[in-house]
C-alpha atoms as a PDB file:
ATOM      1  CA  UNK A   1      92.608 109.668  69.639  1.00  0.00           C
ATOM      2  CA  UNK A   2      95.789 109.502  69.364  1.00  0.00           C
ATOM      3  CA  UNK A   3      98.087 106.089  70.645  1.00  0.00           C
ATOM      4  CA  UNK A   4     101.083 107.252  72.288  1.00  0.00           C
ATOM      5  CA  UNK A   5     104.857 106.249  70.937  1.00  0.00           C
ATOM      6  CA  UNK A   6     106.037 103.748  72.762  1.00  0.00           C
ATOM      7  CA  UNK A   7     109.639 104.888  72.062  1.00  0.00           C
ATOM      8  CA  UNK A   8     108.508 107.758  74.337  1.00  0.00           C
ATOM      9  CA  UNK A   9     110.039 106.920  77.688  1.00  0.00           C
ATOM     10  CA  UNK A  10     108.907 109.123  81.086  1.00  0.00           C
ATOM     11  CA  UNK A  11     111.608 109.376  83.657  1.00  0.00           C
ATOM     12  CA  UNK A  12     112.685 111.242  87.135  1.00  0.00           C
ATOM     13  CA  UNK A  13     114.563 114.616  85.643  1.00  0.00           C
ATOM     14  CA  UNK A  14     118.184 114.327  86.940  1.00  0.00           C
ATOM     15  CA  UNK A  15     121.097 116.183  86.309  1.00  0.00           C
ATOM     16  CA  UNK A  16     121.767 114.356  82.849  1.00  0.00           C
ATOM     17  CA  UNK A  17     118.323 116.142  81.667  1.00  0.00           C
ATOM     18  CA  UNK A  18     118.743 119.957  82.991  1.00  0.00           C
ATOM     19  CA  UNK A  19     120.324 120.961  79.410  1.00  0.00           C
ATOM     20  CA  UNK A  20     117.383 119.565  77.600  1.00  0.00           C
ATOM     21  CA  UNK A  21     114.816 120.738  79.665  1.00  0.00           C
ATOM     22  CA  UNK A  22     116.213 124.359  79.342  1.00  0.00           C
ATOM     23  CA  UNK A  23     115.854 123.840  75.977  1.00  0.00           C
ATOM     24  CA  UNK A  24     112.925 122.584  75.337  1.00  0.00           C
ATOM     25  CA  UNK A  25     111.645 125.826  77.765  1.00  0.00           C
ATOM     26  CA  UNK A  26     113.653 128.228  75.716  1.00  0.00           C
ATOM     27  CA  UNK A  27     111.430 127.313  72.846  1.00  0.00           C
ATOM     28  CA  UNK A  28     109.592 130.534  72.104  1.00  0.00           C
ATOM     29  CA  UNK A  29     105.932 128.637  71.136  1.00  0.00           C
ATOM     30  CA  UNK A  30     107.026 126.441  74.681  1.00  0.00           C
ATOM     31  CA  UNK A  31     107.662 129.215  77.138  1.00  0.00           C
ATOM     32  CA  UNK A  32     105.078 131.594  75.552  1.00  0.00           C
ATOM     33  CA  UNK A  33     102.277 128.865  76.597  1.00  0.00           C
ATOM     34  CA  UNK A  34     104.081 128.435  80.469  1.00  0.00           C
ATOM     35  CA  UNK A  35     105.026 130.558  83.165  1.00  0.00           C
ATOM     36  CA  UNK A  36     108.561 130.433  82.275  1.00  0.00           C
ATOM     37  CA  UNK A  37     110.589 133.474  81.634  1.00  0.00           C
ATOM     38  CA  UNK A  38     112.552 133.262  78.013  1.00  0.00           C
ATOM     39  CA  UNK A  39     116.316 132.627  77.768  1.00  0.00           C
ATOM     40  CA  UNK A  40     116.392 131.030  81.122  1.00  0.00           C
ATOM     41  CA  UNK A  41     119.894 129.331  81.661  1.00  0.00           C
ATOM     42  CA  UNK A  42     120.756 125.842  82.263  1.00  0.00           C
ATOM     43  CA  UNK A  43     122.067 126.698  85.732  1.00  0.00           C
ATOM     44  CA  UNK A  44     118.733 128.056  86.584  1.00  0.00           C
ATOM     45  CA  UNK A  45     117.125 124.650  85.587  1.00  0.00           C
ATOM     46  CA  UNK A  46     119.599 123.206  87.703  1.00  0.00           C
ATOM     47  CA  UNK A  47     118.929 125.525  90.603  1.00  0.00           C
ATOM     48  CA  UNK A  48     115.439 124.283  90.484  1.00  0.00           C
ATOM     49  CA  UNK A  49     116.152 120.689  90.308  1.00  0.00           C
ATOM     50  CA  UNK A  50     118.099 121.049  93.636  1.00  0.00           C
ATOM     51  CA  UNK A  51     114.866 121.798  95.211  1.00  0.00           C
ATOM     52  CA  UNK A  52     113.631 118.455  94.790  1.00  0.00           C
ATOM     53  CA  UNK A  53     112.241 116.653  97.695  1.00  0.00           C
ATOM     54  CA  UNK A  54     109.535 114.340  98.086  1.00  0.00           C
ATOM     55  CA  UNK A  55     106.909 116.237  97.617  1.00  0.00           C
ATOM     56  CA  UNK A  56     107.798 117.821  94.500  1.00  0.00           C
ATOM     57  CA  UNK A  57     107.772 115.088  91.451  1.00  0.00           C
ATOM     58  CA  UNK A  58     109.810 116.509  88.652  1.00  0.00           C
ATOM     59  CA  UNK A  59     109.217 114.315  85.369  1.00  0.00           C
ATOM     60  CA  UNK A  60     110.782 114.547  81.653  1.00  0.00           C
ATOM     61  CA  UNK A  61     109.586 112.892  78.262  1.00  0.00           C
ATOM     62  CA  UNK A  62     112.657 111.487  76.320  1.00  0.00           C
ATOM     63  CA  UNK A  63     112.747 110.486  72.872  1.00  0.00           C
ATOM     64  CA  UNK A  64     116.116 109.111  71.766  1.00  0.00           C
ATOM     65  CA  UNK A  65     117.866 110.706  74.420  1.00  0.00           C
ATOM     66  CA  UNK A  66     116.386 114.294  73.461  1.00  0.00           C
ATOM     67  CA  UNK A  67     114.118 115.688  76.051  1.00  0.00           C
ATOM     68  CA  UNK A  68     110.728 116.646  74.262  1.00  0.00           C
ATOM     69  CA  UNK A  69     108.530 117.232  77.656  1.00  0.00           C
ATOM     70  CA  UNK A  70     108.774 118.083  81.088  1.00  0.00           C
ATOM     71  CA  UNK A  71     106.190 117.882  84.132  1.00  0.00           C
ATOM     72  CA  UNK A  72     106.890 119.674  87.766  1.00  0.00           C
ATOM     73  CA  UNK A  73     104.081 118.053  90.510  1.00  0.00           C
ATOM     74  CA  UNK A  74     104.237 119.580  93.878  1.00  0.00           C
ATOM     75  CA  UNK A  75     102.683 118.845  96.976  1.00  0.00           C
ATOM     76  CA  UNK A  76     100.829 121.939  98.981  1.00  0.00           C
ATOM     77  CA  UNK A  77     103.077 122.393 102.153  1.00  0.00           C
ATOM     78  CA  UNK A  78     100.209 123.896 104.471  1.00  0.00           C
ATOM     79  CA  UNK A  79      99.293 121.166 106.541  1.00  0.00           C
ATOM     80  CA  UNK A  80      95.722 121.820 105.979  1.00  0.00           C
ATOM     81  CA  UNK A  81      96.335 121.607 102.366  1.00  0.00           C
ATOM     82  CA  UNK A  82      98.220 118.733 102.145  1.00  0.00           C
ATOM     83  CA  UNK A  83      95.706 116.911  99.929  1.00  0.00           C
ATOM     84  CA  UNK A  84      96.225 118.861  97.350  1.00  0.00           C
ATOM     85  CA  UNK A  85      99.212 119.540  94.469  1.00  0.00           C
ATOM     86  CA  UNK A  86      99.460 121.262  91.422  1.00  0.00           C
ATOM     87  CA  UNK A  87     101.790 120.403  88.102  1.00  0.00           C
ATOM     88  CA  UNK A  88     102.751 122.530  85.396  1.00  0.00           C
ATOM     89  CA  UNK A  89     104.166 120.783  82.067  1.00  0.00           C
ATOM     90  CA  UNK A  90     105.815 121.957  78.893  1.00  0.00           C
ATOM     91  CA  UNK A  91     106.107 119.895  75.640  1.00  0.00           C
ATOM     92  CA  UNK A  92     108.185 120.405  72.436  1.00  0.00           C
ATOM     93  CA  UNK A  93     106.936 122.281  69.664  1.00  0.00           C
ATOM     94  CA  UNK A  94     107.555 119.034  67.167  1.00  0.00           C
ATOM     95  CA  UNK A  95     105.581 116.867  69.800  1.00  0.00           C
ATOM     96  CA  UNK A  96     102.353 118.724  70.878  1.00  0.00           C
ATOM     97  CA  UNK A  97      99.576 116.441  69.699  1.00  0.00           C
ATOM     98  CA  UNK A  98     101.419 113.174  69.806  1.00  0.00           C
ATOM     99  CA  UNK A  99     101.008 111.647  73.063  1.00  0.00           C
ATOM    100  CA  UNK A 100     103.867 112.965  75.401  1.00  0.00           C
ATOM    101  CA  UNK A 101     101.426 115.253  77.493  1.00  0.00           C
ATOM    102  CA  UNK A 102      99.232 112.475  78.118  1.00  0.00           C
ATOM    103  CA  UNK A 103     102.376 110.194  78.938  1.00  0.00           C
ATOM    104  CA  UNK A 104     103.427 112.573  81.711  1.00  0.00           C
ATOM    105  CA  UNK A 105      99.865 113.494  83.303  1.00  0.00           C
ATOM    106  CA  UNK A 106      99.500 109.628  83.343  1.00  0.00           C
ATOM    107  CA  UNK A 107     102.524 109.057  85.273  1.00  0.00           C
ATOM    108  CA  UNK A 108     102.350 112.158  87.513  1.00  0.00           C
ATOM    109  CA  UNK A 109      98.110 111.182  88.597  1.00  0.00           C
ATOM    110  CA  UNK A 110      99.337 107.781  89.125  1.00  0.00           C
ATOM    111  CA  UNK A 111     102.705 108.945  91.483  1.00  0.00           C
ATOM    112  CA  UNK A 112      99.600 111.504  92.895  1.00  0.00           C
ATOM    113  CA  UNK A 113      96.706 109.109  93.566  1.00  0.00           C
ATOM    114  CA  UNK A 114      98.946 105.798  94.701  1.00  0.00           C
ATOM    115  CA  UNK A 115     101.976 107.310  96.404  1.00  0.00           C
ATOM    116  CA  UNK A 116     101.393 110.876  97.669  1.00  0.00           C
ATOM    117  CA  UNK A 117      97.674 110.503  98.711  1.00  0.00           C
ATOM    118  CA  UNK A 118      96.806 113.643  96.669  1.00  0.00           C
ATOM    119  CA  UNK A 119      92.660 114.333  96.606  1.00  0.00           C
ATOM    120  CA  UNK A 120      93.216 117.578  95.216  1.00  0.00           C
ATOM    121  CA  UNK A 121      95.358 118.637  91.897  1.00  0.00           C
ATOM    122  CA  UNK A 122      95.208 121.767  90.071  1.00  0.00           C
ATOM    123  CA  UNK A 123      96.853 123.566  87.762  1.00  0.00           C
ATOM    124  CA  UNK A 124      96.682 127.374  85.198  1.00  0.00           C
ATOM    125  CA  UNK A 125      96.538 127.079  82.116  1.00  0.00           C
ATOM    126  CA  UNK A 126      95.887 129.976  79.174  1.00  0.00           C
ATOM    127  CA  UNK A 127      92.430 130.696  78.768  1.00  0.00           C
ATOM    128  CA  UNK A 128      92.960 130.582  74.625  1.00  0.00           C
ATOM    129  CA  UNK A 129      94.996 127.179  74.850  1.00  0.00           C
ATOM    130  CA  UNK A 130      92.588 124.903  73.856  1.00  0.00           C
ATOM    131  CA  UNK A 131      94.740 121.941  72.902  1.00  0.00           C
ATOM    132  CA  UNK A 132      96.112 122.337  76.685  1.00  0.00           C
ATOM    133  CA  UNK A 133      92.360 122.443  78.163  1.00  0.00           C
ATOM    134  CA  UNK A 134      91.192 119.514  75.889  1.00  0.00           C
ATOM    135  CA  UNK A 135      93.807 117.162  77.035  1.00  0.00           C
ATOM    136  CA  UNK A 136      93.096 118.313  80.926  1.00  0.00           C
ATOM    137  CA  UNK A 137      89.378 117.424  80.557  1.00  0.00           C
ATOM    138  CA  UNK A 138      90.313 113.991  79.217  1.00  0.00           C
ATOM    139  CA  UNK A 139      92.065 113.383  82.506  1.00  0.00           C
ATOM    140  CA  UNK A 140      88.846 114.803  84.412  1.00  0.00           C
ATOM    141  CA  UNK A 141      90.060 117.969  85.222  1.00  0.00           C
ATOM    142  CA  UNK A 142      87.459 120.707  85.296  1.00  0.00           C
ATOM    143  CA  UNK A 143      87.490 124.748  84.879  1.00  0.00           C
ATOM    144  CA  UNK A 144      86.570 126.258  88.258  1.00  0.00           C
ATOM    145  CA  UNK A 145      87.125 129.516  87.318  1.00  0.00           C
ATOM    146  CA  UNK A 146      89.033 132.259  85.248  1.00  0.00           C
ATOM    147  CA  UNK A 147      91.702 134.305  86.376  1.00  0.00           C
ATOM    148  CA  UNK A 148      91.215 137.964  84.713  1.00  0.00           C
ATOM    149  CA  UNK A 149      94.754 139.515  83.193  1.00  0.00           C
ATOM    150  CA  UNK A 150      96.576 136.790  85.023  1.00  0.00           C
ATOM    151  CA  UNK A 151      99.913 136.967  83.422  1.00  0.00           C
ATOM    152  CA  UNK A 152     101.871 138.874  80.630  1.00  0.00           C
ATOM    153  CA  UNK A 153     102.418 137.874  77.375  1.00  0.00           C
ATOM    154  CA  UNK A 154     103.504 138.735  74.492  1.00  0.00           C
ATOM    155  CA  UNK A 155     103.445 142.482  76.052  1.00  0.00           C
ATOM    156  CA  UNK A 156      99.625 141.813  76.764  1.00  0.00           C
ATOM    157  CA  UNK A 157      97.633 140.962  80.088  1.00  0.00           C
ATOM    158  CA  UNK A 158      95.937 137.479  79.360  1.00  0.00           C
ATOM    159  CA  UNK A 159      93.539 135.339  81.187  1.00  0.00           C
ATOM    160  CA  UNK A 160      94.022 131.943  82.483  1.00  0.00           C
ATOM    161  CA  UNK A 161      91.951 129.255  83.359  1.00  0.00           C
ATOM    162  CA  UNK A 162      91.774 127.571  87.142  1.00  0.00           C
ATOM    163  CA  UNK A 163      91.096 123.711  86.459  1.00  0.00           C
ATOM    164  CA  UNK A 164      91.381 120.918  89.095  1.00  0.00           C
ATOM    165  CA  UNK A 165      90.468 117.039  89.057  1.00  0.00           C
ATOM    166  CA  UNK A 166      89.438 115.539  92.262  1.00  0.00           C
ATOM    167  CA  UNK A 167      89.813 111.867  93.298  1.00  0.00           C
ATOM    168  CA  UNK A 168      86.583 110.804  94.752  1.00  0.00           C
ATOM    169  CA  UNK A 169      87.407 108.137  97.831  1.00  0.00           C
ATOM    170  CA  UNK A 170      87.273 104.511  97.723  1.00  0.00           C
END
């Protein structure tokens, strides 16, 4: 396993971060594994961090003042689903395997579990993104199902994966 770099510091994404976080999703191998359109603009970041409220946690990773990961954790707005968020995170090319991704799930479960009262979180994630599902299951997320041509890619209808860790009560 590998021991996270301490120089890796996890912080609320502000207005000083929206240019790095556009680029770090602009990275072809980044926005290929995410949801995330290619070429996005830095105003379109910042349209998105203007939506924050207090049930949306929006995290980065910064190493040396570059931003090398980002994690969105938002907060169902039904009332009856409440309990229950679900995060989607992006790391830098140069980064994936070293810790960052395990930095920011750490930080966002702990914001979930101890501030917003979150049971429930759950997440998408490729079905052939292994390195993605492998880190999930360390933080005791599980599949719960697949999701048939969920999304293009690469001009091609892939699959995802459903996974979600619940917090068993005290």
């Amino acid at each position: 396993m590998h021991t996270p770099d301490p120089q890796i510091v996890i912080q609320r994404f502000t207005e000083a971060h929206v240019e790095g976080v556009a680029a770090l999703y602009n990275e072809p191998a980044v926005c290929r594994q995410v949801l995330q359109m290619p070429f996005q603009s830095v105003q379109a970041w910042r349209n998105k961090l203007e939506l924050d409220n207090e049930r949306r946690l929006q995290l980065v990773a910064v190493h040396a003042g570059e931003v090398i990961g980002q994690l969105g954790l938002e907060q169902t707005l039904r009332v009856r689903r409440s309990h229950v968020g679900s995060f989607g995170m992006g790391v830098a090319t140069a980064w994936q395997g070293k810790g960052v991704g395990s930095k920011l799930l750490t930080a966002a479960l702990d914001v979930a579990d101890n501030w917003m009262n979150l049971r429930r979180v759950e997440l998408t994630v490729y079905a052939d993104n292994e390195a993605a599902h492998n880190l999930y299951r360390k933080f005791g997320f599980e599949v719960e199902g697949r999701m048939r041509d969920y999304a293009l890619r690469d001009g091609v209808f892939v699959d995802t994966l459903s996974m979600a860790r619940l917090r068993q009560s005290a």
